[in-house]
PDB file of N, CA and C in Angstrom:
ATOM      1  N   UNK A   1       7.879   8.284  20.676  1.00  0.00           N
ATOM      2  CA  UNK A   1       6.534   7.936  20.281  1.00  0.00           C
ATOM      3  C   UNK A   1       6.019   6.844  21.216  1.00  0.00           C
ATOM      4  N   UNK A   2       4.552   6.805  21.593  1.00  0.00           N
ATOM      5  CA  UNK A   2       3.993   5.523  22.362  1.00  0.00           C
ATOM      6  C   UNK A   2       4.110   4.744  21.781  1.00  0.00           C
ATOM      7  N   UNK A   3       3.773   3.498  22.389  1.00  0.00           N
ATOM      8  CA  UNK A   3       3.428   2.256  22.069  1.00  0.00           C
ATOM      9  C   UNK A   3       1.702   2.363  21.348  1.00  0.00           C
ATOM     10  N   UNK A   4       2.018   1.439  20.340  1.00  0.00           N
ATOM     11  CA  UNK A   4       0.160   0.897  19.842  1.00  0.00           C
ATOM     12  C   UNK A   4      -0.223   1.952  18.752  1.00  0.00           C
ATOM     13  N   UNK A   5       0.718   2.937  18.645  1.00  0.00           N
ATOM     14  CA  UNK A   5       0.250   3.836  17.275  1.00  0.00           C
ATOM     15  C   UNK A   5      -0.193   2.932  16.302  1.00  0.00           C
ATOM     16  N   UNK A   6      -0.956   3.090  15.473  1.00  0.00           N
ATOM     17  CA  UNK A   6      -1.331   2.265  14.431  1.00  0.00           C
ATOM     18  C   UNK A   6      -0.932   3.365  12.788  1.00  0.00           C
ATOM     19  N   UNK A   7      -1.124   3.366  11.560  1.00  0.00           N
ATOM     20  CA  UNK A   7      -1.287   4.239  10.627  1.00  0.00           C
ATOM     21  C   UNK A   7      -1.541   3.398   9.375  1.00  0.00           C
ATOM     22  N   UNK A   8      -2.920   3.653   8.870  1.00  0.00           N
ATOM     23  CA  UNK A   8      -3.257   3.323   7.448  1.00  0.00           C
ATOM     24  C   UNK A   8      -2.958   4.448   6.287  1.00  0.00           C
ATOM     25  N   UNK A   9      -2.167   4.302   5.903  1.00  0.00           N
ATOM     26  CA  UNK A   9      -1.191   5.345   4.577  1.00  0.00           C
ATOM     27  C   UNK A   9      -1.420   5.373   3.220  1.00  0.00           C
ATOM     28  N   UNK A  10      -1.996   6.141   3.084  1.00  0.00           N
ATOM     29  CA  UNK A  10      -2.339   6.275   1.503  1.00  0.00           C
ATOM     30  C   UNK A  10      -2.142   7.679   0.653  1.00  0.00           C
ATOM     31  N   UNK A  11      -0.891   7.042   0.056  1.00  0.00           N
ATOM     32  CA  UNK A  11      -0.271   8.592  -0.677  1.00  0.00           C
ATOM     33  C   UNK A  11      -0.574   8.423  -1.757  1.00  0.00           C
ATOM     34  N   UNK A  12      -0.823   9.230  -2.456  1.00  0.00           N
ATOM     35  CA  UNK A  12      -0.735   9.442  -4.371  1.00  0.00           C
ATOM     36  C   UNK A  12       0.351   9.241  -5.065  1.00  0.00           C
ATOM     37  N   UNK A  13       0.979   9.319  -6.228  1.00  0.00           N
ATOM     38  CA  UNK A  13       2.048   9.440  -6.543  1.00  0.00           C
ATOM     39  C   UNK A  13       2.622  10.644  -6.351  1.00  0.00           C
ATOM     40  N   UNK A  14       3.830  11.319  -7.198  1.00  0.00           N
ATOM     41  CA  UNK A  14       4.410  12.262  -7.656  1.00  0.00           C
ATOM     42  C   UNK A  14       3.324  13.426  -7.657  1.00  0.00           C
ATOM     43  N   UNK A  15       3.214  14.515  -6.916  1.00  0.00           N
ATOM     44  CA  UNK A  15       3.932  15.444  -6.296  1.00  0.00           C
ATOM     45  C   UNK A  15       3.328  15.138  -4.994  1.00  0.00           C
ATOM     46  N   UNK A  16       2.536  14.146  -5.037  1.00  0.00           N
ATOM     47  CA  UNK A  16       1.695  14.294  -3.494  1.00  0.00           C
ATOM     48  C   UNK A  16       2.375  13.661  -2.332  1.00  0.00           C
ATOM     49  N   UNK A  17       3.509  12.959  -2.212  1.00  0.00           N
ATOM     50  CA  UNK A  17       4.040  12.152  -1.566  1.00  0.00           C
ATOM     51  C   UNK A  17       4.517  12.815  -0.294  1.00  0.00           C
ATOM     52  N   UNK A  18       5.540  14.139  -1.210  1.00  0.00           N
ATOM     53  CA  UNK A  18       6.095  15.213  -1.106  1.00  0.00           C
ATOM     54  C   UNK A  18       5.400  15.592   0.788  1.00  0.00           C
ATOM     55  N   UNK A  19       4.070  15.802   0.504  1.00  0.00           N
ATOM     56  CA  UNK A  19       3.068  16.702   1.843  1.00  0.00           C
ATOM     57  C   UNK A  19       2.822  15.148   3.059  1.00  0.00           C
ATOM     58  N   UNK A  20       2.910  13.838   2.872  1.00  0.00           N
ATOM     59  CA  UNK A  20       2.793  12.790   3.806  1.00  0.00           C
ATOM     60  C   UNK A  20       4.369  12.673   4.299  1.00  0.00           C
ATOM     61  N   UNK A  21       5.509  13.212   3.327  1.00  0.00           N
ATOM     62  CA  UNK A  21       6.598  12.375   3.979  1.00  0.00           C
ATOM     63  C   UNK A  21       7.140  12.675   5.070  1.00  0.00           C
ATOM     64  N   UNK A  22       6.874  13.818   6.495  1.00  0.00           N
ATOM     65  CA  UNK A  22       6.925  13.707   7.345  1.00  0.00           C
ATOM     66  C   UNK A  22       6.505  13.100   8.656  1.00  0.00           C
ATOM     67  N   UNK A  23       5.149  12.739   8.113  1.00  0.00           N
ATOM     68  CA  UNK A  23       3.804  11.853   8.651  1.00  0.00           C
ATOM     69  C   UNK A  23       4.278  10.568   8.777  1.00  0.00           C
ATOM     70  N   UNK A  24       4.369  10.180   7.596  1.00  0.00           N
ATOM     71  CA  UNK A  24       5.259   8.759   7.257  1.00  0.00           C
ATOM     72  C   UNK A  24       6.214   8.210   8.105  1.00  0.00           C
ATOM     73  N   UNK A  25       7.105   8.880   8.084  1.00  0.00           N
ATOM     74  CA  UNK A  25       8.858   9.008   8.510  1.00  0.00           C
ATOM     75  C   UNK A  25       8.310   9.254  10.271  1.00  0.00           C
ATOM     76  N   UNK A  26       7.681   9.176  10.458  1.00  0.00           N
ATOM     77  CA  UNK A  26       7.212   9.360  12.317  1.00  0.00           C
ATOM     78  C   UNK A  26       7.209   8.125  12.460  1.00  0.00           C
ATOM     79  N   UNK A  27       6.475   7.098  11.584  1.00  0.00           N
ATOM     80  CA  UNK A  27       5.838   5.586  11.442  1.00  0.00           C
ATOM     81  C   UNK A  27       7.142   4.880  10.635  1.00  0.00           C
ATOM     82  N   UNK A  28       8.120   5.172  10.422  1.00  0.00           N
ATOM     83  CA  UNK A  28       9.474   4.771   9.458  1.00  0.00           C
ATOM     84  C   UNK A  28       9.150   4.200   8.534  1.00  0.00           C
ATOM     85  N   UNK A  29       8.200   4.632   7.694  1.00  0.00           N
ATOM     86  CA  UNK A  29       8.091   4.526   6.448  1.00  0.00           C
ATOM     87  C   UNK A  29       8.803   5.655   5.588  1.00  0.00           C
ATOM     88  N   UNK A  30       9.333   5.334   3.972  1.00  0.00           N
ATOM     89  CA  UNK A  30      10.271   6.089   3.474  1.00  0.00           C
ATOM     90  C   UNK A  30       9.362   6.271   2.241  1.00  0.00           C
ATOM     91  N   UNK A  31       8.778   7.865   2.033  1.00  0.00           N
ATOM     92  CA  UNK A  31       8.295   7.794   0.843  1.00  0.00           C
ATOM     93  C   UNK A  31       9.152   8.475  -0.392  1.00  0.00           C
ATOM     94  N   UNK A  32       8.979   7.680  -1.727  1.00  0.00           N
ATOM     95  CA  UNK A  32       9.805   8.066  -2.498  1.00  0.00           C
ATOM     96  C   UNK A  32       9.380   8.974  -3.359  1.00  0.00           C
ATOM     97  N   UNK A  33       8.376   9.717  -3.323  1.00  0.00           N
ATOM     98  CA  UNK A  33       7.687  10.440  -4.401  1.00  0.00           C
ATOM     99  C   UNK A  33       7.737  10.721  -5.782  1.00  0.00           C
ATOM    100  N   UNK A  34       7.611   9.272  -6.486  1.00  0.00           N
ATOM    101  CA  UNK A  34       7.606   8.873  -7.279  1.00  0.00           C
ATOM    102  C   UNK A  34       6.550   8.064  -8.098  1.00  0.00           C
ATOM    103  N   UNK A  35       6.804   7.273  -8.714  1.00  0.00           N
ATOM    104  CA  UNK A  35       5.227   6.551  -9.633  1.00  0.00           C
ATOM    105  C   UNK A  35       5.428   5.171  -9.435  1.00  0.00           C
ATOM    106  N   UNK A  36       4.910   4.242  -9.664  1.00  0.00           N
ATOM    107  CA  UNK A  36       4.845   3.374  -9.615  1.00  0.00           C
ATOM    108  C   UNK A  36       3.531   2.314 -10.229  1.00  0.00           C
ATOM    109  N   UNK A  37       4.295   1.607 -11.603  1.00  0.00           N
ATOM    110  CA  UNK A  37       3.133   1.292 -12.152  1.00  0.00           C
ATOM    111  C   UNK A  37       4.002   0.307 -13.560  1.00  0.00           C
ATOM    112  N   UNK A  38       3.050  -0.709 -14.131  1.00  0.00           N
ATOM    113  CA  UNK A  38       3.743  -1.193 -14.949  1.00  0.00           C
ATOM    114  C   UNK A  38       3.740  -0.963 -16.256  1.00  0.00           C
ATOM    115  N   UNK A  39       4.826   0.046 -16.802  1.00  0.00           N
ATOM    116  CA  UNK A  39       5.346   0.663 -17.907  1.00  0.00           C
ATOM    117  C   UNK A  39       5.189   0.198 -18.947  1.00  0.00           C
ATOM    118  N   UNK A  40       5.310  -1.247 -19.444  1.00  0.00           N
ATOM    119  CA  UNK A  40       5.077  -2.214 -20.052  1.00  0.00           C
ATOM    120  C   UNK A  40       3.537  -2.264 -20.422  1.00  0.00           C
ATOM    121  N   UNK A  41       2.376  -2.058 -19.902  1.00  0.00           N
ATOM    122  CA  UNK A  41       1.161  -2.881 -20.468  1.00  0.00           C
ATOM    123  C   UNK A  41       0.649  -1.272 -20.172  1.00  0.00           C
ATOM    124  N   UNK A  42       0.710   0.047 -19.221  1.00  0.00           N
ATOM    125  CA  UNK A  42      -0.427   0.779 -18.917  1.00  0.00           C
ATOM    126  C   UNK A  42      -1.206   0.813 -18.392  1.00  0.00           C
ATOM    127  N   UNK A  43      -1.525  -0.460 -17.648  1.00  0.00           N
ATOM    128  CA  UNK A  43      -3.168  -0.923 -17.594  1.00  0.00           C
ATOM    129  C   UNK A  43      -3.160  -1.125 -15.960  1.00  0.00           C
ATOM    130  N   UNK A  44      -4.627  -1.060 -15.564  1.00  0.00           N
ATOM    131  CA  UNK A  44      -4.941  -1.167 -14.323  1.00  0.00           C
ATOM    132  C   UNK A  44      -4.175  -2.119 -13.765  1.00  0.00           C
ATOM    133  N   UNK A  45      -3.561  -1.936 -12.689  1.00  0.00           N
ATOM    134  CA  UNK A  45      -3.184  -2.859 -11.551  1.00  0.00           C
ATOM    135  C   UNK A  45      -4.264  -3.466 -10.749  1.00  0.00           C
ATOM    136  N   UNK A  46      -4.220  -4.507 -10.832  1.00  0.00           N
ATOM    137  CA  UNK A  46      -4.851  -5.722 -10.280  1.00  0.00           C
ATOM    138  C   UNK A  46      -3.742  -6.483  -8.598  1.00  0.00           C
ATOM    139  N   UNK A  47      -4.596  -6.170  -7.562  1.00  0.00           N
ATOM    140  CA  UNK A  47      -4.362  -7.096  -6.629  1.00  0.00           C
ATOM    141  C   UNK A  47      -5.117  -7.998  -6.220  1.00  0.00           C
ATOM    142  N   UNK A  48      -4.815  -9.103  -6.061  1.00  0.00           N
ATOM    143  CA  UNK A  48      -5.293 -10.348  -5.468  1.00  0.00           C
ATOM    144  C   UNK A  48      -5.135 -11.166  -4.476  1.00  0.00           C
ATOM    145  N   UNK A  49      -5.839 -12.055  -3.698  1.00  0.00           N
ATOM    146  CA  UNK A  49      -5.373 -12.535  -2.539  1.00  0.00           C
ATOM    147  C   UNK A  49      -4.878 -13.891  -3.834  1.00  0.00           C
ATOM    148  N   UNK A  50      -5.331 -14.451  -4.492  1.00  0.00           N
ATOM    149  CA  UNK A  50      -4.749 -15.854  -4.964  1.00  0.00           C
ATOM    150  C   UNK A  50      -3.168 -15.265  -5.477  1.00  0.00           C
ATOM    151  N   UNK A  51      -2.614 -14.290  -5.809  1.00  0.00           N
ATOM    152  CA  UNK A  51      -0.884 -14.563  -5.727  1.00  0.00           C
ATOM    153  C   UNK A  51      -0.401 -13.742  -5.238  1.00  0.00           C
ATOM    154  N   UNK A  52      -1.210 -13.344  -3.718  1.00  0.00           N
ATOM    155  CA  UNK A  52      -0.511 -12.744  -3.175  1.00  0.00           C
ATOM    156  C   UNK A  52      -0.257 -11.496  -3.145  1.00  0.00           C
ATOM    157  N   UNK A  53      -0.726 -10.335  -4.132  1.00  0.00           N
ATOM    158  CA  UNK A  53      -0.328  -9.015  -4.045  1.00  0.00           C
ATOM    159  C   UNK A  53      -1.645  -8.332  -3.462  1.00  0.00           C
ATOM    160  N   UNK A  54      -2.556  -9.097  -2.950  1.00  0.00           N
ATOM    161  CA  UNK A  54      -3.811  -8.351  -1.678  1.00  0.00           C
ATOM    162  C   UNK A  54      -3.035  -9.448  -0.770  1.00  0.00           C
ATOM    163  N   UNK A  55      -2.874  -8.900   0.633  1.00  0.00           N
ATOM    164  CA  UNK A  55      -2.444  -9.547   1.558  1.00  0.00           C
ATOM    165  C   UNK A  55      -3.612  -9.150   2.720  1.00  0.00           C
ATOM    166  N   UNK A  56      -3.446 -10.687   3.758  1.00  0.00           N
ATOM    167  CA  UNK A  56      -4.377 -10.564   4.230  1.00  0.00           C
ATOM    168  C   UNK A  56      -3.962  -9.605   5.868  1.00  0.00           C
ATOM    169  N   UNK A  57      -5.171  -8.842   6.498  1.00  0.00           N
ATOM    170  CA  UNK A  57      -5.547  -7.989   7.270  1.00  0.00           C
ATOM    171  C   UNK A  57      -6.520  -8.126   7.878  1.00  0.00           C
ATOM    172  N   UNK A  58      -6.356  -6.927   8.897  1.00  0.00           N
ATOM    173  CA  UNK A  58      -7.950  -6.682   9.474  1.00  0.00           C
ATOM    174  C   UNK A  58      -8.765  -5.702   8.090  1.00  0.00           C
ATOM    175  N   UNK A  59      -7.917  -5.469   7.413  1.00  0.00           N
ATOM    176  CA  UNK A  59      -9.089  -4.013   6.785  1.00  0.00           C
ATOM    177  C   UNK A  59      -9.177  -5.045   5.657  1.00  0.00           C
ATOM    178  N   UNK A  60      -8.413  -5.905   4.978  1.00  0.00           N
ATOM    179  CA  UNK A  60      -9.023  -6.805   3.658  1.00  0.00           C
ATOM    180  C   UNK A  60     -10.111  -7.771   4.134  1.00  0.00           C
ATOM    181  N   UNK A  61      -9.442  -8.141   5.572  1.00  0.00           N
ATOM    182  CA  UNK A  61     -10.436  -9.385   5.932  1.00  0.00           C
ATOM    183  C   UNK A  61     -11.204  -9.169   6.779  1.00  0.00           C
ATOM    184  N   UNK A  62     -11.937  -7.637   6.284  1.00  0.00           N
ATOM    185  CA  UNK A  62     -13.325  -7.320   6.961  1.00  0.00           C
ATOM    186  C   UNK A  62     -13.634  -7.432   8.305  1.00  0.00           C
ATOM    187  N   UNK A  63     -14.343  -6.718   8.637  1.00  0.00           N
ATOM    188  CA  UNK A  63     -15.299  -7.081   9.772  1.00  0.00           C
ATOM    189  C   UNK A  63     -16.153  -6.586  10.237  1.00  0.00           C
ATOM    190  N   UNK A  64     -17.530  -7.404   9.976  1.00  0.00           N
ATOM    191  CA  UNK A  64     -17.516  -9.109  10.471  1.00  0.00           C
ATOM    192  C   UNK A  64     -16.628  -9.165   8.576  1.00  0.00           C
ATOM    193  N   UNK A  65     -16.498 -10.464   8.941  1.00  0.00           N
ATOM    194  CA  UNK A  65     -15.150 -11.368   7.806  1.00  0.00           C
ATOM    195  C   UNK A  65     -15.954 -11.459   6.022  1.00  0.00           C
ATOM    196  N   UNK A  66     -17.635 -11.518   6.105  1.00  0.00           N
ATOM    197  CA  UNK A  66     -18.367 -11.396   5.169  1.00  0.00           C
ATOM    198  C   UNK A  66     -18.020  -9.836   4.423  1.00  0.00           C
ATOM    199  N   UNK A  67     -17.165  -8.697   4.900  1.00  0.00           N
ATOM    200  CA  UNK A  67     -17.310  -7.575   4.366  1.00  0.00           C
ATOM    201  C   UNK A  67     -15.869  -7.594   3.859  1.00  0.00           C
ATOM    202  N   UNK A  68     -15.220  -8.922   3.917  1.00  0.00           N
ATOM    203  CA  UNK A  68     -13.780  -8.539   3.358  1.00  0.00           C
ATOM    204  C   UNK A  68     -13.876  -8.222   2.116  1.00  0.00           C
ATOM    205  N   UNK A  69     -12.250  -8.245   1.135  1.00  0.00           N
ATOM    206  CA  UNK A  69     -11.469  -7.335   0.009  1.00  0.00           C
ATOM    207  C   UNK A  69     -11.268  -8.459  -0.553  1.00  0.00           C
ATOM    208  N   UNK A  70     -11.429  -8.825  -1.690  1.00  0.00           N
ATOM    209  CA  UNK A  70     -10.585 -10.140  -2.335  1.00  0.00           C
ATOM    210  C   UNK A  70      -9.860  -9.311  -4.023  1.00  0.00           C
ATOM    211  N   UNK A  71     -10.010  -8.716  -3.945  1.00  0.00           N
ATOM    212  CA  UNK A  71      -9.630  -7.776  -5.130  1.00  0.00           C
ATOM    213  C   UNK A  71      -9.387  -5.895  -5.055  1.00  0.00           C
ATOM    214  N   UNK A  72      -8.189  -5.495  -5.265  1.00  0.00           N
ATOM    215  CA  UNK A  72      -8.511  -4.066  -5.362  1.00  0.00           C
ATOM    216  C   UNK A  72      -7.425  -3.461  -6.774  1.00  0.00           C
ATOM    217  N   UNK A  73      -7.944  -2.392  -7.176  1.00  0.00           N
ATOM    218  CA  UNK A  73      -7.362  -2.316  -8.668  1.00  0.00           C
ATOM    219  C   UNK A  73      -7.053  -0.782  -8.392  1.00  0.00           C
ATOM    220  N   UNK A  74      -5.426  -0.733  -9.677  1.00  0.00           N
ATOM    221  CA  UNK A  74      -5.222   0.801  -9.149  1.00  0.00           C
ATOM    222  C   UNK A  74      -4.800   0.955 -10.322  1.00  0.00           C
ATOM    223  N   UNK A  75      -4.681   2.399 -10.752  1.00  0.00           N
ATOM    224  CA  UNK A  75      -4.371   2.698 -12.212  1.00  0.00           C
ATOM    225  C   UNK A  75      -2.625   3.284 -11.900  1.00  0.00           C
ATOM    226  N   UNK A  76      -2.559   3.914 -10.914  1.00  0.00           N
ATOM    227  CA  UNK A  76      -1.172   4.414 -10.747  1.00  0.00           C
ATOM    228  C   UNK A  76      -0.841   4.695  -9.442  1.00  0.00           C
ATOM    229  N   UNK A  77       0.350   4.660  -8.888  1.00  0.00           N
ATOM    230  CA  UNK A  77       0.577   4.446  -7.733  1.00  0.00           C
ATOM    231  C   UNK A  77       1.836   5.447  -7.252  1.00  0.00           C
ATOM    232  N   UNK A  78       2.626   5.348  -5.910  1.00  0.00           N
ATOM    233  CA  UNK A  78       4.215   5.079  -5.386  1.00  0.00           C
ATOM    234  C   UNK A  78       4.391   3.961  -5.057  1.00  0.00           C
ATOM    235  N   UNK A  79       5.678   4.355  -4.863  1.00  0.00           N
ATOM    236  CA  UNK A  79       6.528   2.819  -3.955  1.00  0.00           C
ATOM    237  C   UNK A  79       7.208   3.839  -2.992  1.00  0.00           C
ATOM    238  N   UNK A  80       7.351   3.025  -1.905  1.00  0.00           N
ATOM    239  CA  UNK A  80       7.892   2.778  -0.564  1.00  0.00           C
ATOM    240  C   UNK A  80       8.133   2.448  -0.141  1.00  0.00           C
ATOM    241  N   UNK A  81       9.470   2.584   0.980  1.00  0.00           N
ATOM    242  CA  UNK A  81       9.954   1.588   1.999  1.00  0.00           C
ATOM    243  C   UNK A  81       9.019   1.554   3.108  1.00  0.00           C
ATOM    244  N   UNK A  82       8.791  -0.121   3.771  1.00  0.00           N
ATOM    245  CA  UNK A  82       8.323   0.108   4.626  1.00  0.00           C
ATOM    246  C   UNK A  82       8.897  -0.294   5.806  1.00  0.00           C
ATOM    247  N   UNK A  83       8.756  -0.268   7.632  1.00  0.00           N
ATOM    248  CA  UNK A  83       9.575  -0.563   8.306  1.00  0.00           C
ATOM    249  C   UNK A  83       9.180  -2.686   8.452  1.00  0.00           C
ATOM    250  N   UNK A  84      10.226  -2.542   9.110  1.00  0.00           N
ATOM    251  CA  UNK A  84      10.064  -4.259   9.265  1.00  0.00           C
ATOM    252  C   UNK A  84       8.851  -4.852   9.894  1.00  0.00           C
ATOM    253  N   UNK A  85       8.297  -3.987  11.037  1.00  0.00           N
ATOM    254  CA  UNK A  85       7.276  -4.617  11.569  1.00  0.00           C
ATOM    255  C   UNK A  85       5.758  -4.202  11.190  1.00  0.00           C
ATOM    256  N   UNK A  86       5.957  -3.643   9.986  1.00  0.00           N
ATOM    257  CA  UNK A  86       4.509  -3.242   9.041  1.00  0.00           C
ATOM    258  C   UNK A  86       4.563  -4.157   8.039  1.00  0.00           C
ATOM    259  N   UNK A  87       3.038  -4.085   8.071  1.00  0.00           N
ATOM    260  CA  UNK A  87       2.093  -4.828   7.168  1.00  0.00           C
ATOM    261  C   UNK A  87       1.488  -4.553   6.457  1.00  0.00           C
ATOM    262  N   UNK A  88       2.477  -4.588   5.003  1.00  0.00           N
ATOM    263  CA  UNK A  88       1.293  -4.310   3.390  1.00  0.00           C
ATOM    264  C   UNK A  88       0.328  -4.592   3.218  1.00  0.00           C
ATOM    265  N   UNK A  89      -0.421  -3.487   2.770  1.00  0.00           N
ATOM    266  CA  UNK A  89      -1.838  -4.514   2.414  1.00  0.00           C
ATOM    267  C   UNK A  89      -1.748  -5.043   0.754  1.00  0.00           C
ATOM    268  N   UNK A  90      -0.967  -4.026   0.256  1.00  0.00           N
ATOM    269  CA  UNK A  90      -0.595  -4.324  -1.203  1.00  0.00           C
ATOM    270  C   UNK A  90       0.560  -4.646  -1.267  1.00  0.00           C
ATOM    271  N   UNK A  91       1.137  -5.832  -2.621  1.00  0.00           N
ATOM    272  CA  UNK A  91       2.328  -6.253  -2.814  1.00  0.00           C
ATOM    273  C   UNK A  91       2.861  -5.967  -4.386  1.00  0.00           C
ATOM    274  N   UNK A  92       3.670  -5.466  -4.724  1.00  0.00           N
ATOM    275  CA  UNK A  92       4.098  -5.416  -6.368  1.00  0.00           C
ATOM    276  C   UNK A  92       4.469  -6.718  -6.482  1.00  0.00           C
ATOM    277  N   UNK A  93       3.901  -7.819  -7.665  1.00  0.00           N
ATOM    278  CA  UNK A  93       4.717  -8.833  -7.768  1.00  0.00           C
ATOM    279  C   UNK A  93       5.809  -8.773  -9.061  1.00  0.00           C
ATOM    280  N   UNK A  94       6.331  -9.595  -9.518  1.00  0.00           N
ATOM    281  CA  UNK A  94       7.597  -9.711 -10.365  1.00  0.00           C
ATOM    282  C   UNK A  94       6.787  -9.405 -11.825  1.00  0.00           C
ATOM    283  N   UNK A  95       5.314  -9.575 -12.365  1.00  0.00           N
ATOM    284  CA  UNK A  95       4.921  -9.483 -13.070  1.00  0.00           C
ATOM    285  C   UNK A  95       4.289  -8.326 -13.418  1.00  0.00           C
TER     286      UNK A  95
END
């Protein structure tokens, strides 16, 4: 593969993972095609830049910088490995 590939990745959960995970795995990301979500409450997932589970970017922190992300909310998700030198834009925290 060249140098400077870039890839913004956005899979669904369970069964859709399934049709990106070759796409992925080019970029060494590992998709698990699975769910991901907190079992416990049901309820929308909330990311934020104040603890951390919106992390900052070029695509959160806009541009120009007035069009950034300070919040994004998800009802259900996956999880994935990602490689070492990628950058989440989303974080699961402990809560």
């Amino acid at each position: 593969m060249r140098g400077g590939e870039k890839l913004f990745l956005i899979a669904d959960h369970l069964p859709f993972p399934a049709t990106a995970y070759q796409v992925a795995a080019r970029f060494g990301f590992e998709l698990t095609n699975s769910f991901a979500f907190d079992k416990r409450k049901r309820n929308p997932e909330l990311f934020v830049r104040g603890d951390s589970s919106l992390n900052s970017n070029p695509i959160t922190d806009g541009i120009p910088p007035f069009q950034g992300v300070d919040t994004v909310v998800t009802y259900t998700g996956q999880d994935f490995y990602i490689p070492e030198e990628a950058t989440p834009i989303l974080t699961l925290t402990d809560e």
